[in-house]
C-alpha atoms as a PDB file:
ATOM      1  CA  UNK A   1       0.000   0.000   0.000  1.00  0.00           C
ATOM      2  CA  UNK A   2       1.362   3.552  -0.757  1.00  0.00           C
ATOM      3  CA  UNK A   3      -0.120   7.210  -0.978  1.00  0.00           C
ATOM      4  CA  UNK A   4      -2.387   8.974  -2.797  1.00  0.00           C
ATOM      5  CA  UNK A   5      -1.908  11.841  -3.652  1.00  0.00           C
ATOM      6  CA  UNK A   6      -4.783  14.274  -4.920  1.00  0.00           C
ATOM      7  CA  UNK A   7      -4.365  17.706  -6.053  1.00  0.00           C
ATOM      8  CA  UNK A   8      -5.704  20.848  -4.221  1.00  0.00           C
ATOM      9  CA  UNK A   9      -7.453  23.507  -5.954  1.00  0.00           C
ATOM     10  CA  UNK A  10      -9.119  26.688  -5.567  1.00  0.00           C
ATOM     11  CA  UNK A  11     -10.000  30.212  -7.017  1.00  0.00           C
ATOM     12  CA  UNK A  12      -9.175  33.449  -5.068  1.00  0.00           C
ATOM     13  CA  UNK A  13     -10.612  36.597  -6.308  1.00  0.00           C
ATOM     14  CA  UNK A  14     -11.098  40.082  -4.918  1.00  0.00           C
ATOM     15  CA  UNK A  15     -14.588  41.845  -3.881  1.00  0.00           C
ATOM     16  CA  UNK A  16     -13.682  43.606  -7.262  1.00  0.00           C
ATOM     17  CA  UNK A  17     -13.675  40.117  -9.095  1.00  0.00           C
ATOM     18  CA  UNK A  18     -10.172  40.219 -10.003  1.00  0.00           C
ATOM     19  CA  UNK A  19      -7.510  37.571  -9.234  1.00  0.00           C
ATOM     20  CA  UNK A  20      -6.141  37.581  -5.973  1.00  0.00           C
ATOM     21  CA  UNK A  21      -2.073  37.158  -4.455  1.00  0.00           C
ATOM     22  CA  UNK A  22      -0.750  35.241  -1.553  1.00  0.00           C
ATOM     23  CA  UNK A  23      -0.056  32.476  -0.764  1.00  0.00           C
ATOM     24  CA  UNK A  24      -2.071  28.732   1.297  1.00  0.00           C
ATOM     25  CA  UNK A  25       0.493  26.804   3.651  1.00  0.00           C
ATOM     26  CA  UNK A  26      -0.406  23.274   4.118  1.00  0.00           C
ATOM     27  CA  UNK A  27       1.170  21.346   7.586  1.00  0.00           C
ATOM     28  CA  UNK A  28       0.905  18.214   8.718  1.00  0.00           C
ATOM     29  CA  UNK A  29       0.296  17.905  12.532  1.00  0.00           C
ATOM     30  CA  UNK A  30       2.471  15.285  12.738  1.00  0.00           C
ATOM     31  CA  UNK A  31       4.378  12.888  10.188  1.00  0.00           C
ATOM     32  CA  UNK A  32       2.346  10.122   8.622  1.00  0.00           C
ATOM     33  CA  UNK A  33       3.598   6.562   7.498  1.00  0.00           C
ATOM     34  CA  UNK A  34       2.532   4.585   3.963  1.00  0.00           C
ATOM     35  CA  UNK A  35       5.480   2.661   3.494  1.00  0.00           C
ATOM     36  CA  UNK A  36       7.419   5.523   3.287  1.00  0.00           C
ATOM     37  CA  UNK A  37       7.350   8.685   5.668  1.00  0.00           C
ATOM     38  CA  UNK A  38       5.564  12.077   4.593  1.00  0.00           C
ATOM     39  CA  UNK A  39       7.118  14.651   6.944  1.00  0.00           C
ATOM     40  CA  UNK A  40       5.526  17.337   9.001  1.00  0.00           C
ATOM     41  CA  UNK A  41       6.969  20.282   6.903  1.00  0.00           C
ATOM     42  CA  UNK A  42       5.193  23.497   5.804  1.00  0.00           C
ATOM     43  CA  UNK A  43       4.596  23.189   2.132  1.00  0.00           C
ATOM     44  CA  UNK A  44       3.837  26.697   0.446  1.00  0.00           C
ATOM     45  CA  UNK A  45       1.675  26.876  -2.456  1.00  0.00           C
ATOM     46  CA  UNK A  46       1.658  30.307  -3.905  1.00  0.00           C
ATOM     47  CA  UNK A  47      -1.163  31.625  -5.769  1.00  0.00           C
ATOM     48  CA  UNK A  48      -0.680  31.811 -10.226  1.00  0.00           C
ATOM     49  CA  UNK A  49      -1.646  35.316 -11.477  1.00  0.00           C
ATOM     50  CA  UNK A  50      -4.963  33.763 -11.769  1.00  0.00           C
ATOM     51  CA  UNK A  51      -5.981  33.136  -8.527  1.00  0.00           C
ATOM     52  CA  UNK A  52      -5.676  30.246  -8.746  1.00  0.00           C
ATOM     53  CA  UNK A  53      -4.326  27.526  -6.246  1.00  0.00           C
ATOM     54  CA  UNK A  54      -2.981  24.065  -6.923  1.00  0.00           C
ATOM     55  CA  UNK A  55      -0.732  21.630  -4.760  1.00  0.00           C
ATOM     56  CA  UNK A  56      -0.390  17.870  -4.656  1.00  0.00           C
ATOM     57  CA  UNK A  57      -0.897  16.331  -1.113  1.00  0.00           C
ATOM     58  CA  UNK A  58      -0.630  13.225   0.352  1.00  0.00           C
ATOM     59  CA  UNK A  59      -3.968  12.218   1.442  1.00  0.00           C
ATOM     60  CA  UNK A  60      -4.221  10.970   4.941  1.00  0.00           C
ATOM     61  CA  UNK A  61      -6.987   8.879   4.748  1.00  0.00           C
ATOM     62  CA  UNK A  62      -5.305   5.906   3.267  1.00  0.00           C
ATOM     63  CA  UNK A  63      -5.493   2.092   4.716  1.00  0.00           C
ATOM     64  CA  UNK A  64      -2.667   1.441   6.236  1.00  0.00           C
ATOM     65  CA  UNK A  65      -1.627   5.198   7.151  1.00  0.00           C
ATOM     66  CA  UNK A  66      -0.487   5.209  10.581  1.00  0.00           C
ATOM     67  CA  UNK A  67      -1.334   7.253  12.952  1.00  0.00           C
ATOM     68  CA  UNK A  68      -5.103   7.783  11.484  1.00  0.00           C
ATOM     69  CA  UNK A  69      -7.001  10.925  12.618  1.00  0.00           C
ATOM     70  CA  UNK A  70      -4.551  13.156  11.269  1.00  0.00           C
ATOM     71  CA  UNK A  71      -5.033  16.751   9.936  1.00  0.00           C
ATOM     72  CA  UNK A  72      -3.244  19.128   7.754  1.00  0.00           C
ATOM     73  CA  UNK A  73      -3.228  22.772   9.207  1.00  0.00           C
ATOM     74  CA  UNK A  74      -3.874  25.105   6.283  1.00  0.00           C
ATOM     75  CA  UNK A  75      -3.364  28.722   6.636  1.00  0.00           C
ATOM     76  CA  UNK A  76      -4.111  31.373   4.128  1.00  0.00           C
ATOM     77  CA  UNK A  77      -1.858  34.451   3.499  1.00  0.00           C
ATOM     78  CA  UNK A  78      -4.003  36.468   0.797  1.00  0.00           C
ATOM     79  CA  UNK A  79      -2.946  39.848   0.285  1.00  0.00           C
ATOM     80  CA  UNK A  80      -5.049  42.383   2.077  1.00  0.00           C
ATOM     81  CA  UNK A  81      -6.853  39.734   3.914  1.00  0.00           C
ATOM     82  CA  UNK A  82      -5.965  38.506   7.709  1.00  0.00           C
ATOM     83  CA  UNK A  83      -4.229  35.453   7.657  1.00  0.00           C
ATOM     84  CA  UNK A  84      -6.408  32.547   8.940  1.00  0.00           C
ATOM     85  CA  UNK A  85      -5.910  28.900   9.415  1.00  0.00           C
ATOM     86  CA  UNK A  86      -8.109  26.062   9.706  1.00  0.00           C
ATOM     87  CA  UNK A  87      -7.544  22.200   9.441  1.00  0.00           C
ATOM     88  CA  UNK A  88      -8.775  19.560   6.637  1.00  0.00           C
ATOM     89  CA  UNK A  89      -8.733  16.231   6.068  1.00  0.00           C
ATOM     90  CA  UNK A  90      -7.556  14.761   2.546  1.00  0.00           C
ATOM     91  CA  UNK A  91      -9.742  11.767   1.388  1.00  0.00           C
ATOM     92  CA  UNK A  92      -7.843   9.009  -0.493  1.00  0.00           C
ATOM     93  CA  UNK A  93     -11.507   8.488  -2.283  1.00  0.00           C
ATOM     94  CA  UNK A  94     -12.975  11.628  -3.474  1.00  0.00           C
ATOM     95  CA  UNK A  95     -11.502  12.032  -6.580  1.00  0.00           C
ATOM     96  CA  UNK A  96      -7.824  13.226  -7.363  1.00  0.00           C
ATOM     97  CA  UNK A  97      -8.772  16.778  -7.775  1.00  0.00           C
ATOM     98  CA  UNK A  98     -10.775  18.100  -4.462  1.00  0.00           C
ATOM     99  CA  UNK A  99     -11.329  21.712  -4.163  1.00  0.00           C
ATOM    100  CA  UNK A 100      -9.938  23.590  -1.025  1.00  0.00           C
ATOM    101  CA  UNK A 101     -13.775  24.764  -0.226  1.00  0.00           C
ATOM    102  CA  UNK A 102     -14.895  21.329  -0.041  1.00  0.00           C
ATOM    103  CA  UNK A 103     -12.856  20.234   2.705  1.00  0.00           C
ATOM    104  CA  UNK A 104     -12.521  23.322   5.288  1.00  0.00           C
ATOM    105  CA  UNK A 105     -15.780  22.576   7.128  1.00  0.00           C
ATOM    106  CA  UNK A 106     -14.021  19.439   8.171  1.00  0.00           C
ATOM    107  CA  UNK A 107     -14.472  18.716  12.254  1.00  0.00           C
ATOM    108  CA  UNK A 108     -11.923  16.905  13.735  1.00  0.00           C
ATOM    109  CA  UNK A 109      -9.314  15.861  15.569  1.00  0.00           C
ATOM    110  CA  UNK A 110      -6.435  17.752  15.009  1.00  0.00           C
ATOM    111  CA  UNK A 111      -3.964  15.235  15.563  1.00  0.00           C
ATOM    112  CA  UNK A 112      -4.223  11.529  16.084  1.00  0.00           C
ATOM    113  CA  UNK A 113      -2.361  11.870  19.661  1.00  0.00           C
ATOM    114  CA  UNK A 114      -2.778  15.168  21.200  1.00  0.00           C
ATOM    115  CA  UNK A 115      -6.307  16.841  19.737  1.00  0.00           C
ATOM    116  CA  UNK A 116      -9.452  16.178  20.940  1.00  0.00           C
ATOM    117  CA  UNK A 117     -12.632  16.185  19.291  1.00  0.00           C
ATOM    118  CA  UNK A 118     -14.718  18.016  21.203  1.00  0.00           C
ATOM    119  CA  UNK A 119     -14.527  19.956  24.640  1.00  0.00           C
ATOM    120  CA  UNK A 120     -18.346  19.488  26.889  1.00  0.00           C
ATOM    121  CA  UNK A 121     -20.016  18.815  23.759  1.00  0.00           C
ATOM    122  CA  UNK A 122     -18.769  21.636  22.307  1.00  0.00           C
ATOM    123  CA  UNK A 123     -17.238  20.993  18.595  1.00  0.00           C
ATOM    124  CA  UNK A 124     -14.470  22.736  16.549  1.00  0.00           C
ATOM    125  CA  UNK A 125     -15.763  25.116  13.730  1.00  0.00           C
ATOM    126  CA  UNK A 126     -14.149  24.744  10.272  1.00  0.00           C
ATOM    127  CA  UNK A 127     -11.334  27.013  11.266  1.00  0.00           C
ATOM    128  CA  UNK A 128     -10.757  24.636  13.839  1.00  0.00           C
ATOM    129  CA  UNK A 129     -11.527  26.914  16.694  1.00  0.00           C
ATOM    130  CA  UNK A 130     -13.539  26.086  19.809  1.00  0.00           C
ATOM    131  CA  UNK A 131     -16.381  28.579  21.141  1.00  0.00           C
ATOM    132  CA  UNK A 132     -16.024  27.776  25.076  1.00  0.00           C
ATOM    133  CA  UNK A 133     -17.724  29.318  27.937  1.00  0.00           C
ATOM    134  CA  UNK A 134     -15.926  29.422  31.173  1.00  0.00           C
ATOM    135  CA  UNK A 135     -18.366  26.598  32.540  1.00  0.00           C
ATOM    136  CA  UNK A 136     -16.696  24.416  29.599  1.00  0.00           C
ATOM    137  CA  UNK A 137     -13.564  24.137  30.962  1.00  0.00           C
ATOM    138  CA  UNK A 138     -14.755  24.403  34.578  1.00  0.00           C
ATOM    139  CA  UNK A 139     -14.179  28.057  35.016  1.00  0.00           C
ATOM    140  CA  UNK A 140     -15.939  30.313  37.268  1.00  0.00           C
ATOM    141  CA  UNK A 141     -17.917  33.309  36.255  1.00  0.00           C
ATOM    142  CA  UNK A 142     -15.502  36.427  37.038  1.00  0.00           C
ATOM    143  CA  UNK A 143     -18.689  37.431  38.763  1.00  0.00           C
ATOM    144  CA  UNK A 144     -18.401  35.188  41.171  1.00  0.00           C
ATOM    145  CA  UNK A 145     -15.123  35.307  42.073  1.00  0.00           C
ATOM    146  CA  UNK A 146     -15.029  38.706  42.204  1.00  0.00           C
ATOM    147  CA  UNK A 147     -18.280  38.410  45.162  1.00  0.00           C
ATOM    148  CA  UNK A 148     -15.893  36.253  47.311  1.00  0.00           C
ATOM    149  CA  UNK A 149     -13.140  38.326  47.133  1.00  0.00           C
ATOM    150  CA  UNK A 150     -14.472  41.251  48.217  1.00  0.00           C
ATOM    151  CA  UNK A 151     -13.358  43.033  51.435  1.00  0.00           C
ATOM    152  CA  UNK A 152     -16.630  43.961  52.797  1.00  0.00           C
ATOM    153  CA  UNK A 153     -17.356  41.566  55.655  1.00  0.00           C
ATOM    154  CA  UNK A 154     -20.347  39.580  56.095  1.00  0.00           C
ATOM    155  CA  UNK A 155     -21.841  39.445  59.651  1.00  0.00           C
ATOM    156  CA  UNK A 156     -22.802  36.248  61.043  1.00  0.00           C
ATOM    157  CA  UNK A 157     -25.846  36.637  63.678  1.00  0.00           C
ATOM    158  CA  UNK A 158     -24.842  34.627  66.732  1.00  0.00           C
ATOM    159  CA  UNK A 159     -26.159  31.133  67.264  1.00  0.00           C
ATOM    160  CA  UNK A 160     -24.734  28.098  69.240  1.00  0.00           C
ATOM    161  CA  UNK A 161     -23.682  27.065  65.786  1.00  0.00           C
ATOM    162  CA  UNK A 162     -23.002  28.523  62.619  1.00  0.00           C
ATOM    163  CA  UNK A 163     -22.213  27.578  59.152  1.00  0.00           C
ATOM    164  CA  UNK A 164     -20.515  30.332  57.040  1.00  0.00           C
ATOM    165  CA  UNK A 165     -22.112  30.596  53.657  1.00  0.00           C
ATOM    166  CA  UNK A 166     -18.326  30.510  51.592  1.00  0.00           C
ATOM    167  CA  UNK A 167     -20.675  32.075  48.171  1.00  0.00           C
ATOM    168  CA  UNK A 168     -21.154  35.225  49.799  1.00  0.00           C
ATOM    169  CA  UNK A 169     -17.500  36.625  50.081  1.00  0.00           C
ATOM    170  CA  UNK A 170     -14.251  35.326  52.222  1.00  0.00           C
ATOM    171  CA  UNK A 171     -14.366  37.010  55.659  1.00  0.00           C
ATOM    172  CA  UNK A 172     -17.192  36.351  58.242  1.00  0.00           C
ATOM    173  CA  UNK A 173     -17.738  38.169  61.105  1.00  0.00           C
ATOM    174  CA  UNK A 174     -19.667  36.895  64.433  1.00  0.00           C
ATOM    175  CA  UNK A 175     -19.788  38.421  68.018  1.00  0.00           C
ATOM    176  CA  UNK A 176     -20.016  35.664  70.528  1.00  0.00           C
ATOM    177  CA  UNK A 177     -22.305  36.527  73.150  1.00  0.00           C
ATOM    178  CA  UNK A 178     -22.652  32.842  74.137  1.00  0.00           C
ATOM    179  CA  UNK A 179     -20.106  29.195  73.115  1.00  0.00           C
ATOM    180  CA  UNK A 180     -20.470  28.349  70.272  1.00  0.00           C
ATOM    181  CA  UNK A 181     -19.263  25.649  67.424  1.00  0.00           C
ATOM    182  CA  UNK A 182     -18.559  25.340  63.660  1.00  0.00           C
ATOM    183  CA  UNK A 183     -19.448  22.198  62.185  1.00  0.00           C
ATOM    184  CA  UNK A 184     -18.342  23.089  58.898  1.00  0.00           C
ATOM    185  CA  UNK A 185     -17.980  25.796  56.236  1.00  0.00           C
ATOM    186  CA  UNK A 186     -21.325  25.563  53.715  1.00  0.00           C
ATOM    187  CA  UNK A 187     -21.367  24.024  50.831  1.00  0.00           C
ATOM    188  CA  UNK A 188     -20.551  25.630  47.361  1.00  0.00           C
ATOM    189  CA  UNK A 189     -16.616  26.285  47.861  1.00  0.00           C
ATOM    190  CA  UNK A 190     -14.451  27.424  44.821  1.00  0.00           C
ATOM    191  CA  UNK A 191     -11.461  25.267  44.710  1.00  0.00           C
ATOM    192  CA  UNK A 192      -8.506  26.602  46.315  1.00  0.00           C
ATOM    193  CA  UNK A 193     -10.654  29.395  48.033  1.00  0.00           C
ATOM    194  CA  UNK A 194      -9.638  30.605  51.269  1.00  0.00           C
ATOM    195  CA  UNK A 195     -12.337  32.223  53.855  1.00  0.00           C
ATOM    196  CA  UNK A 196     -11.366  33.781  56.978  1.00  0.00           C
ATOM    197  CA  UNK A 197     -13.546  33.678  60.022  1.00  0.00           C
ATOM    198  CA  UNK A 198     -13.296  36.423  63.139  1.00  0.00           C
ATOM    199  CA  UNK A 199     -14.980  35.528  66.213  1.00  0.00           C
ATOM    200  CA  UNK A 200     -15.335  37.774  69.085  1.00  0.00           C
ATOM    201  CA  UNK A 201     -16.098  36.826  72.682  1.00  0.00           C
ATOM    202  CA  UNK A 202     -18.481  39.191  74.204  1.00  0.00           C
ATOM    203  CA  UNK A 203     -19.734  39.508  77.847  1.00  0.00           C
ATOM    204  CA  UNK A 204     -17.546  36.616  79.255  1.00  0.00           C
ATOM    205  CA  UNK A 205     -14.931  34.541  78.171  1.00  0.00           C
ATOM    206  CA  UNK A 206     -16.407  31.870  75.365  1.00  0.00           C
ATOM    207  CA  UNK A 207     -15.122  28.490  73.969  1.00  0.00           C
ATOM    208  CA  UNK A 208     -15.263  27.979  70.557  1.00  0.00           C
ATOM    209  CA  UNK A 209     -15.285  24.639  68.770  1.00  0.00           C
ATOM    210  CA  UNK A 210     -14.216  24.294  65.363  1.00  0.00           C
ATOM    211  CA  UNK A 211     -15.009  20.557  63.979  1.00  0.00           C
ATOM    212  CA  UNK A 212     -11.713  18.890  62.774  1.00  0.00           C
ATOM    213  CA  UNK A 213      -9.555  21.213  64.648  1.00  0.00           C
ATOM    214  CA  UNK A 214     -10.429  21.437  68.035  1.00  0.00           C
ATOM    215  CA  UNK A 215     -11.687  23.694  70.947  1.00  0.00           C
ATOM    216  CA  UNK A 216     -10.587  27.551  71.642  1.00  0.00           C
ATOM    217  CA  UNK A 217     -10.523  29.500  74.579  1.00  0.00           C
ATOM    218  CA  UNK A 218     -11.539  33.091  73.563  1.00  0.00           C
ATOM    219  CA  UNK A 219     -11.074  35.948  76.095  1.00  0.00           C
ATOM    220  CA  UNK A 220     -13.617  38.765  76.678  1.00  0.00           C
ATOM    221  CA  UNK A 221     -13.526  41.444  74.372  1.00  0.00           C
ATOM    222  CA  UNK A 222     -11.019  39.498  72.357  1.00  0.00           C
ATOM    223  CA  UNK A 223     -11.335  38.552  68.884  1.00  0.00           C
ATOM    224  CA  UNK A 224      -9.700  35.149  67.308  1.00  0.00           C
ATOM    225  CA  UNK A 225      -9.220  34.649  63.908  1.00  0.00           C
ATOM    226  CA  UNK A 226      -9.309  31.130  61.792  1.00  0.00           C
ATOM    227  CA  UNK A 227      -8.800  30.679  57.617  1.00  0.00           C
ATOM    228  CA  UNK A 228     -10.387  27.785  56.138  1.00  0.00           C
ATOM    229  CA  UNK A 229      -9.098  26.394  52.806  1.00  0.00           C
ATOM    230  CA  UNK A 230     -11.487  24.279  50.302  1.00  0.00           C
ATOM    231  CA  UNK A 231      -9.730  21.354  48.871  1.00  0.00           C
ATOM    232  CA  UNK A 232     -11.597  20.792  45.725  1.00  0.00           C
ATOM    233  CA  UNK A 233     -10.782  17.497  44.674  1.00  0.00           C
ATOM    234  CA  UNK A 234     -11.530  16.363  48.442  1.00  0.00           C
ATOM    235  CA  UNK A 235     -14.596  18.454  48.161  1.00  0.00           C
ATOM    236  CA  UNK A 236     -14.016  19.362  51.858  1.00  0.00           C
ATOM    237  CA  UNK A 237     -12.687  22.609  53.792  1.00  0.00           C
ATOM    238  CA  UNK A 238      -9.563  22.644  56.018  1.00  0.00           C
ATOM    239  CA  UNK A 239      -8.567  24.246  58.629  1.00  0.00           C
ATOM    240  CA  UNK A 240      -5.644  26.466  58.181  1.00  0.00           C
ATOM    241  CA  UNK A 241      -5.226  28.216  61.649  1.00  0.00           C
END
């Protein structure tokens, strides 16, 4: 088994219908093997004084073409136009002339080791670009982040136990006016978030227990601080002292 190899075409013109310049660079994403080796060079196919583009490539659809899944990366360096790139496929069984046009809304994988087809569902284009939101690659909303990190305190009311609520900023505030415990930190923790928590004893001397860490002797009028940490992976807070 060897090759094919099938020659690419396609006319450039102008908005003004005249012929256009540049140039289309074709690259492999990796080398591909036939029996012999086609290497992963850039191969630069100018345009004639037509328009017009023609280059033979070595299809990468072949049986027997290791690895399979391969792409070429094609970019397009018209004059007066923004160089863009995009990836294609070249079927061994569609004819030995294809035109360019006919193969850019290829979606794919853009290499047979290291691309991936799609990211949450979400499929490359024919320019072989993604369209992600930040919950597609588990991203908070800046939003959000920016909420938690912001300086103004939020003030617990005082109960024999409390559960800080970690989506409504990173420093809580209680005054102690009785003992009191913290089970645990609520749910809904950003990974790697950090909350700090200021208790202050008021009236008398109080005892605070903090789950996990232990028991803490505050003194009246006295404040004591503790930072939590959420361990996402763990889905769990620690304490941090």
């Amino acid at each position: 088994m060897a090759f094919t190899y099938v020659t690419i075409t396609h006319t450039f013109e102008t908005a003004a219908d005249l012929a256009a310049a540049g140039e289309v660079d074709f690259l492999l994403v990796e080398p591909i093997h036939n029996g012999i080796t086609v290497v992963a060079k850039t191969i630069t196919a100018p345009l004639s004084g037509a328009g017009l583009l023609s280059v033979n490539l070595a299809s990468n659809t072949d049986p027997g073409t290791i690895p399979t899944g391969t792409t070429y990366k094609v970019t397009e360096r018209i004059t007066g136009q923004t160089a863009f790139s995009y990836y294609i496929q070249i079927p061994h069984d569609q004819g030995s002339t294809l035109d360019l046009r006919e193969l850019a809304g290829w979606v794919g994988n853009t290499s047979a080791g290291s691309g991936v087809l799609t990211v949450n569902s979400e499929a490359p284009n024919g320019f072989g670009d993604l369209s992600l939101s930040a919950g597609d690659v588990g991203a908070q909303p800046i939003a959000d982040v920016l909420t938690r990190l912001s300086a103004t305190p939020v003030t617990i009311t005082y109960a024999a136990s409390i559960t800080p609520d970690p989506t409504l900023g990173c420093f809580f505030r209680v005054v102690a006016t009785g003992d009191l415990t913290v089970p645990d930190i609520g749910a809904g923790g950003l990974d790697g978030q950090i909350i700090t928590l200021r208790v202050t004893a008021s009236g008398a001397q109080r005892t605070l227990i903090v789950t996990g860490a232990g028991a803490f002797v505050i003194p009246s009028g006295q404040p004591w601080y503790g930072r939590f940490i959420y361990d996402g992976p763990l889905t769990s807070w620690a304490y941090l002292g």
